[in-house]
C-alpha atoms as a PDB file:
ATOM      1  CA  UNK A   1     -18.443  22.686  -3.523  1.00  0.00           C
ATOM      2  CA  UNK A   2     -16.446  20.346  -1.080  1.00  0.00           C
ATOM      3  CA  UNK A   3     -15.624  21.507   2.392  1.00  0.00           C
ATOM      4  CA  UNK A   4     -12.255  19.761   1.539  1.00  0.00           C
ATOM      5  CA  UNK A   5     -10.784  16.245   0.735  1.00  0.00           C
ATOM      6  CA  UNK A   6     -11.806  13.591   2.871  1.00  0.00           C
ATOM      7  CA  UNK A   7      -9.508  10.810   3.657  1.00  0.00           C
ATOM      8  CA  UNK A   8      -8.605   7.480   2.027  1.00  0.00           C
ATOM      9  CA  UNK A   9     -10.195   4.868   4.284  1.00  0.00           C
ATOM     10  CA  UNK A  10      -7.185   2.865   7.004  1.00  0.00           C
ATOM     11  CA  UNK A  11      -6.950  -0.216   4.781  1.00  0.00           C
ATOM     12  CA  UNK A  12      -6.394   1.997   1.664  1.00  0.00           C
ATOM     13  CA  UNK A  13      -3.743   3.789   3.320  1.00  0.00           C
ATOM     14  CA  UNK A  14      -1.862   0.130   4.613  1.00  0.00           C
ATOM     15  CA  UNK A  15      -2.070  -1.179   1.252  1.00  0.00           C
ATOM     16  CA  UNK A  16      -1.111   1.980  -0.699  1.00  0.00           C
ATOM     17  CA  UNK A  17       2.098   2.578   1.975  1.00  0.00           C
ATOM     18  CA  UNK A  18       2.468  -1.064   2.097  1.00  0.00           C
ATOM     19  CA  UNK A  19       2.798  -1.837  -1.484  1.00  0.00           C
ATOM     20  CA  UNK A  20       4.817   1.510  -1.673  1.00  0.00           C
ATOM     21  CA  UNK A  21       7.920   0.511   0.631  1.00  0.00           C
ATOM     22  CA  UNK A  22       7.700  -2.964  -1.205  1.00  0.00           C
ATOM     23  CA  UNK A  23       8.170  -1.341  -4.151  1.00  0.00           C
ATOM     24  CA  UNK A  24      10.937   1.330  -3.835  1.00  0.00           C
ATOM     25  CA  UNK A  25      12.702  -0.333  -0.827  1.00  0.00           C
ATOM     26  CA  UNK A  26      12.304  -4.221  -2.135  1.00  0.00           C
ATOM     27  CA  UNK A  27      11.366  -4.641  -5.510  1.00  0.00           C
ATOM     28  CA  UNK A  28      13.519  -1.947  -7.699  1.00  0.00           C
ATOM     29  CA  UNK A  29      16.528  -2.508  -5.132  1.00  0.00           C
ATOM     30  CA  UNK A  30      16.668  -5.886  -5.774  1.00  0.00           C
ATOM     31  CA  UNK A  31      16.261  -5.857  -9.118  1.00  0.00           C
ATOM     32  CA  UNK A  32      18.925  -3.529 -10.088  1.00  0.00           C
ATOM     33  CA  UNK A  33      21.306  -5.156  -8.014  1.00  0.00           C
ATOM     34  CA  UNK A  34      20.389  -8.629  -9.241  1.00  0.00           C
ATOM     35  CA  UNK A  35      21.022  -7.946 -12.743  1.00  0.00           C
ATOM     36  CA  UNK A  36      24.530  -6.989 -12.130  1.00  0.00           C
ATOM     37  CA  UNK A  37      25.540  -9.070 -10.282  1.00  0.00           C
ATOM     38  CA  UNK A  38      28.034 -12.462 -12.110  1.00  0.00           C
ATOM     39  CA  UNK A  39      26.079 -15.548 -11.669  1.00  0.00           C
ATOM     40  CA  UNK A  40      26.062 -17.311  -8.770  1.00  0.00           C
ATOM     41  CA  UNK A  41      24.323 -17.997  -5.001  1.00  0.00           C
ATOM     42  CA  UNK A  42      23.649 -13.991  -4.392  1.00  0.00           C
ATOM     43  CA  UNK A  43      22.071 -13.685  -7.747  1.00  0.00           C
ATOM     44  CA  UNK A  44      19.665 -16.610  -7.451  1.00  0.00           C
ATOM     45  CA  UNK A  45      18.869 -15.280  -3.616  1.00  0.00           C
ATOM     46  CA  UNK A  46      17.794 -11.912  -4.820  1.00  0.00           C
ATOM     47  CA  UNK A  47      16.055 -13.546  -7.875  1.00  0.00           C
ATOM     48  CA  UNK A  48      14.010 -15.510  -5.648  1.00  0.00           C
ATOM     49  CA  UNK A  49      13.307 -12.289  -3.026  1.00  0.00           C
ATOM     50  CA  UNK A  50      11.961 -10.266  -5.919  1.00  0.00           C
ATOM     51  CA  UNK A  51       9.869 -12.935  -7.585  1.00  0.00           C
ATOM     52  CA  UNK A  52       8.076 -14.073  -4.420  1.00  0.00           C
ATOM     53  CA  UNK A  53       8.251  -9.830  -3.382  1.00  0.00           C
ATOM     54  CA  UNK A  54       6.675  -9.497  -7.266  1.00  0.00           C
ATOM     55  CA  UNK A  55       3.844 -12.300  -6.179  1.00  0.00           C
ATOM     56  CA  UNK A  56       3.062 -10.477  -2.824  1.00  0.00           C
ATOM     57  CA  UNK A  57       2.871  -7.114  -4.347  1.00  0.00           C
ATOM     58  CA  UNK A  58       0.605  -8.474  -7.113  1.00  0.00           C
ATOM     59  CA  UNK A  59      -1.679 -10.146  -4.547  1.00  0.00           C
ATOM     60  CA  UNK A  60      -1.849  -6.693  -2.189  1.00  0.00           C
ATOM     61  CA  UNK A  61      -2.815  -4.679  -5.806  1.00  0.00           C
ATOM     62  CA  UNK A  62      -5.543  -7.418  -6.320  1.00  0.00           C
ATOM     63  CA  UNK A  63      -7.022  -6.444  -2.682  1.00  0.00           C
ATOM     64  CA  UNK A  64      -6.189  -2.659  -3.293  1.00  0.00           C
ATOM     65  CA  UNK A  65      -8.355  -2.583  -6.789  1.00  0.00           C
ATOM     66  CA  UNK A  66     -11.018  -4.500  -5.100  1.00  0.00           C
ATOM     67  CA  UNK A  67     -11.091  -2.262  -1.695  1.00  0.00           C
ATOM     68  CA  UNK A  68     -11.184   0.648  -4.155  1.00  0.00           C
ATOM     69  CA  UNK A  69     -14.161  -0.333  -6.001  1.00  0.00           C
ATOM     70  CA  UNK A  70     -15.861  -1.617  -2.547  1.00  0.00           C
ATOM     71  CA  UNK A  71     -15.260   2.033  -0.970  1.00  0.00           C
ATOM     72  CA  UNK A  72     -14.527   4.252  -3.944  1.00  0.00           C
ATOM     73  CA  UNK A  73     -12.144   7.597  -3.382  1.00  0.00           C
ATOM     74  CA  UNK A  74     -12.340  10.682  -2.185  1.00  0.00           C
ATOM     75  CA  UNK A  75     -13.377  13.419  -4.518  1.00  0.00           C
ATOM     76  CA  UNK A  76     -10.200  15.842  -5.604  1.00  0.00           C
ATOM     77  CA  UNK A  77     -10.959  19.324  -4.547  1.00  0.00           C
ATOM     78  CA  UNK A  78     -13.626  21.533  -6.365  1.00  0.00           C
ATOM     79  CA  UNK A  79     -10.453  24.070  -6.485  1.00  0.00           C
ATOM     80  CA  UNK A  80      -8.364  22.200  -8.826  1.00  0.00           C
ATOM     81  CA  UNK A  81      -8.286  22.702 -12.042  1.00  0.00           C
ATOM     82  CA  UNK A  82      -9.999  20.361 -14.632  1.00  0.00           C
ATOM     83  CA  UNK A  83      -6.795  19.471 -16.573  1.00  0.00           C
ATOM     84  CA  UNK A  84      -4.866  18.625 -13.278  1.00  0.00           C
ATOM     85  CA  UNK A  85      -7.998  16.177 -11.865  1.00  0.00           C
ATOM     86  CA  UNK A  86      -7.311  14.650 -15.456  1.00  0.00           C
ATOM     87  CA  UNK A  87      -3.351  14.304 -14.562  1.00  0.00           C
ATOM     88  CA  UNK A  88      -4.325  12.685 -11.294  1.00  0.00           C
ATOM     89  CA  UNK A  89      -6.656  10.307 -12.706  1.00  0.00           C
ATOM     90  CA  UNK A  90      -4.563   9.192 -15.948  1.00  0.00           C
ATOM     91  CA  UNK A  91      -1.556   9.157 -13.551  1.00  0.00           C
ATOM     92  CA  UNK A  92      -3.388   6.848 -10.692  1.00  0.00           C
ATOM     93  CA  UNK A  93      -4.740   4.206 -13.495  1.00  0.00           C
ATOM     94  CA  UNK A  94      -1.225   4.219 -15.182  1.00  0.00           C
ATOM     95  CA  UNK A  95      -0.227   2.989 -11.928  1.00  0.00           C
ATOM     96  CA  UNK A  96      -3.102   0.738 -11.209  1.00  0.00           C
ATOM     97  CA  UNK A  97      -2.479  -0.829 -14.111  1.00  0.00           C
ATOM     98  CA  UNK A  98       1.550  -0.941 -14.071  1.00  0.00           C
ATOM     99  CA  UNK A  99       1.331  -2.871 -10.115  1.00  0.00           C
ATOM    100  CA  UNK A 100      -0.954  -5.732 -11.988  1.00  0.00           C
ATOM    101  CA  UNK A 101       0.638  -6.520 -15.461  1.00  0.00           C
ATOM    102  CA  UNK A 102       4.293  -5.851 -14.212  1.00  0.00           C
ATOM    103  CA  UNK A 103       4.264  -8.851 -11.795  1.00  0.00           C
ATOM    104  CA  UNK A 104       2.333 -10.891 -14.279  1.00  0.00           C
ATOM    105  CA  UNK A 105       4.692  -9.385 -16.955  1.00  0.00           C
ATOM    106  CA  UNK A 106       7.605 -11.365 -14.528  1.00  0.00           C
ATOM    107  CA  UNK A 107       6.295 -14.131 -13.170  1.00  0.00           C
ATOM    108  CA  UNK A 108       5.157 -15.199 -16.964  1.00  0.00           C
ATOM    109  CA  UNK A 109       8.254 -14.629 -18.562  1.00  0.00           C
ATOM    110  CA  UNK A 110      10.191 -16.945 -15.317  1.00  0.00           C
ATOM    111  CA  UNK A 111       7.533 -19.478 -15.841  1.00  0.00           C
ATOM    112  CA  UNK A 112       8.292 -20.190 -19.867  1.00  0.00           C
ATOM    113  CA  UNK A 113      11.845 -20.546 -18.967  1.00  0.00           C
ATOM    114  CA  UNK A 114      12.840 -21.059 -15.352  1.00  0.00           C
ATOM    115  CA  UNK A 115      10.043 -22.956 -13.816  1.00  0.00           C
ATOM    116  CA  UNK A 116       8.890 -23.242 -10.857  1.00  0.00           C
ATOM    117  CA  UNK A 117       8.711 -20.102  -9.328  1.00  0.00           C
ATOM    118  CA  UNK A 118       8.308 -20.840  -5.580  1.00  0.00           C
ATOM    119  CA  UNK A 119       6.952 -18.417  -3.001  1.00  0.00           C
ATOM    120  CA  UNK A 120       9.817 -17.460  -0.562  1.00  0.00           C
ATOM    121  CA  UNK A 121      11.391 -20.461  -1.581  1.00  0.00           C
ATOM    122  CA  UNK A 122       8.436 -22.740  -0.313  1.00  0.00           C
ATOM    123  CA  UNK A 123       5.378 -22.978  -2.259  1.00  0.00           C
ATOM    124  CA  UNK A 124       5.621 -23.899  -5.933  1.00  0.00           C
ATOM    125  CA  UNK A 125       3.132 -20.977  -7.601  1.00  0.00           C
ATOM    126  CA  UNK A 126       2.411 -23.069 -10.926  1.00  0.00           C
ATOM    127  CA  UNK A 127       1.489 -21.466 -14.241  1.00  0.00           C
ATOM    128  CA  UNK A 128       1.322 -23.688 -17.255  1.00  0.00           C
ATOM    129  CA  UNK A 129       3.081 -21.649 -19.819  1.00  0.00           C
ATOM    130  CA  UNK A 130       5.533 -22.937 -22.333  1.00  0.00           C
ATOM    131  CA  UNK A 131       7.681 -20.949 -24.235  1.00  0.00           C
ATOM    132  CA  UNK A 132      11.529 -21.603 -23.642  1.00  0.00           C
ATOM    133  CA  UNK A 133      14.453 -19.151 -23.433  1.00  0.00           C
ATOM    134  CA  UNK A 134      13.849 -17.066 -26.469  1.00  0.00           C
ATOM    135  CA  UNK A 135      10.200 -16.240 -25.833  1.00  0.00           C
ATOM    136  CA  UNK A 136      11.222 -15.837 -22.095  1.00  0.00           C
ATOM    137  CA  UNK A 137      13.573 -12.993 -22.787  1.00  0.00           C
ATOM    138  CA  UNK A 138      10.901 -10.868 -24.918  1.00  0.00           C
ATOM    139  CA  UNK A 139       8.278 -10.903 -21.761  1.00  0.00           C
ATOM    140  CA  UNK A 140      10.820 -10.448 -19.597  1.00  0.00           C
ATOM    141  CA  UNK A 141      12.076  -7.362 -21.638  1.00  0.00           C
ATOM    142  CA  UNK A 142       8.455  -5.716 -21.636  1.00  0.00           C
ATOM    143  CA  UNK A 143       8.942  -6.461 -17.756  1.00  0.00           C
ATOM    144  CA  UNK A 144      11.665  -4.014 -17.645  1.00  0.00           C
ATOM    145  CA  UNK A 145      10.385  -1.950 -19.900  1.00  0.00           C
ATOM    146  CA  UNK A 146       6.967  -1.734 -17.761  1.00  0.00           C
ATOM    147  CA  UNK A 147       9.712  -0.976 -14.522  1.00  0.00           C
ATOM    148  CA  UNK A 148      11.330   2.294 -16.403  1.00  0.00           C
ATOM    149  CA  UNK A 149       7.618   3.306 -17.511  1.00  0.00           C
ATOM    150  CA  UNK A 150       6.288   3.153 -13.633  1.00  0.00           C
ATOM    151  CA  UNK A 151       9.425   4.100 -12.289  1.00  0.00           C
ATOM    152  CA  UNK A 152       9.031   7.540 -14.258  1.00  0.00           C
ATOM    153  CA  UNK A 153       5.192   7.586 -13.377  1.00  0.00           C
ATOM    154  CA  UNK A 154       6.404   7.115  -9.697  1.00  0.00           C
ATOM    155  CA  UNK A 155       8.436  10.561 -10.132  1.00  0.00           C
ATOM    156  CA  UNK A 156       5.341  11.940 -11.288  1.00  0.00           C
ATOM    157  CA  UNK A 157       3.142  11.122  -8.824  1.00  0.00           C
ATOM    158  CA  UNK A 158       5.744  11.654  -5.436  1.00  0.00           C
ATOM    159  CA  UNK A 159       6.402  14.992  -7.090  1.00  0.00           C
ATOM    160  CA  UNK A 160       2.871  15.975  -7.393  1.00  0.00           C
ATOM    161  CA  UNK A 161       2.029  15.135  -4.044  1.00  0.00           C
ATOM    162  CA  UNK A 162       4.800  16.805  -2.427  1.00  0.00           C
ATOM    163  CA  UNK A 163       3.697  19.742  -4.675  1.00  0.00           C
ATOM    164  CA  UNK A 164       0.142  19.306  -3.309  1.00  0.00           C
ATOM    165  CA  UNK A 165       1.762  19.562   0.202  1.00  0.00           C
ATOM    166  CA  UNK A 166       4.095  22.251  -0.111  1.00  0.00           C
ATOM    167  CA  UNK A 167       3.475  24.568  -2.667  1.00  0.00           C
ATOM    168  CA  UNK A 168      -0.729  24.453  -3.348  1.00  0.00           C
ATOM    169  CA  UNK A 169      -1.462  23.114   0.216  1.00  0.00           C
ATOM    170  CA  UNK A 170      -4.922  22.155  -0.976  1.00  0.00           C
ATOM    171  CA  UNK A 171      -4.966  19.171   1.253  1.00  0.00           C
ATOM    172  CA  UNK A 172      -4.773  16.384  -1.405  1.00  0.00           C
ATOM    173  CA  UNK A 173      -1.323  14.978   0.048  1.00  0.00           C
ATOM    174  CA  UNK A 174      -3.027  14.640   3.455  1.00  0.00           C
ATOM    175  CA  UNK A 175      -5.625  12.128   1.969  1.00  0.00           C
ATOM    176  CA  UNK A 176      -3.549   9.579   1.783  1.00  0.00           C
ATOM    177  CA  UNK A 177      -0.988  10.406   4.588  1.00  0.00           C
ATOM    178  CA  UNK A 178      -3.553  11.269   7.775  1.00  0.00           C
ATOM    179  CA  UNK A 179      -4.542   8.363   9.643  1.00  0.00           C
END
């Protein structure tokens, strides 16, 4: 039995909060404002904001999937029941996974048909894929599809740990939260 949760470790908690505010205050802010907007010099500024956000968040999972398999996670509670601990887990690689192919998901389907795709801008972030318009719009549609899928995963998981906070109080929430 575990005294209680221990802590994720400082550089889990930058990256996790880190990629969080990228993602609900950048990324999905952006992106539904971009694709209603008419064409024109706003669209192609917040276009190019949330593919070089996209890149950053893609290279901060990278470092996140590798710090978690350098330093592991805590242990969920002894307390919890089985079929929640499977919830979390199922839940946390649904994420994982979501933060890696939905960038690549993006930046593929801009390379086949918009190329380049600069960083802020700047620095031309080659990929050598060919495809034109029509392909283009297919990966781009599993993008968005991949954004509605984690965007409902997102309500999961905020939901569950604000119901680990308030309602069980078994400490789970402050894991990720306590520095």
């Amino acid at each position: 039995m575990t005294s209680g949760p221990a802590v994720y470790s400082r550089g889990s908690r930058f990256l996790h909060w880190t990629i969080a505010a990228l993602i609900l205050l950048g990324l999905i802010p952006i992106g539904l404002t971009m694709v209603s907007l008419e064409d024109g010099p706003l669209k192609n500024l917040l276009y190019e904001a949330h593919k070089s956000f996209g890149m950053v968040v893609f290279t901060l999972a990278v470092i996140r999937v590798a710090v978690r398999a350098a330093q592991g996670f805590p242990s969920l509670p002894d307390t919890m029941p089985e079929g929640l601990k499977i919830a979390a887990r199922a839940t946390h690689l649904a994420l994982y996974a979501l933060i890696l192919v939905i960038p690549v998901l993006g930046y593929t389907g801009t390379a086949m048909c918009c190329a380049p795709v600069n960083l802020f801008w700047t620095v031309p972030v080659p990929l050598p894929v060919e495809g034109g318009m029509d392909r283009a719009e297919i990966v781009l549609a599993w993008h968005k599809a991949a954004v509605f899928l984690m965007a409902g995963i997102l309500v999961l998981h905020v939901g569950a740990a604000l119901w680990h906070r308030f309602v069980r109080r078994d400490g789970v929430f402050e894991r990720m939260w306590r520095g």
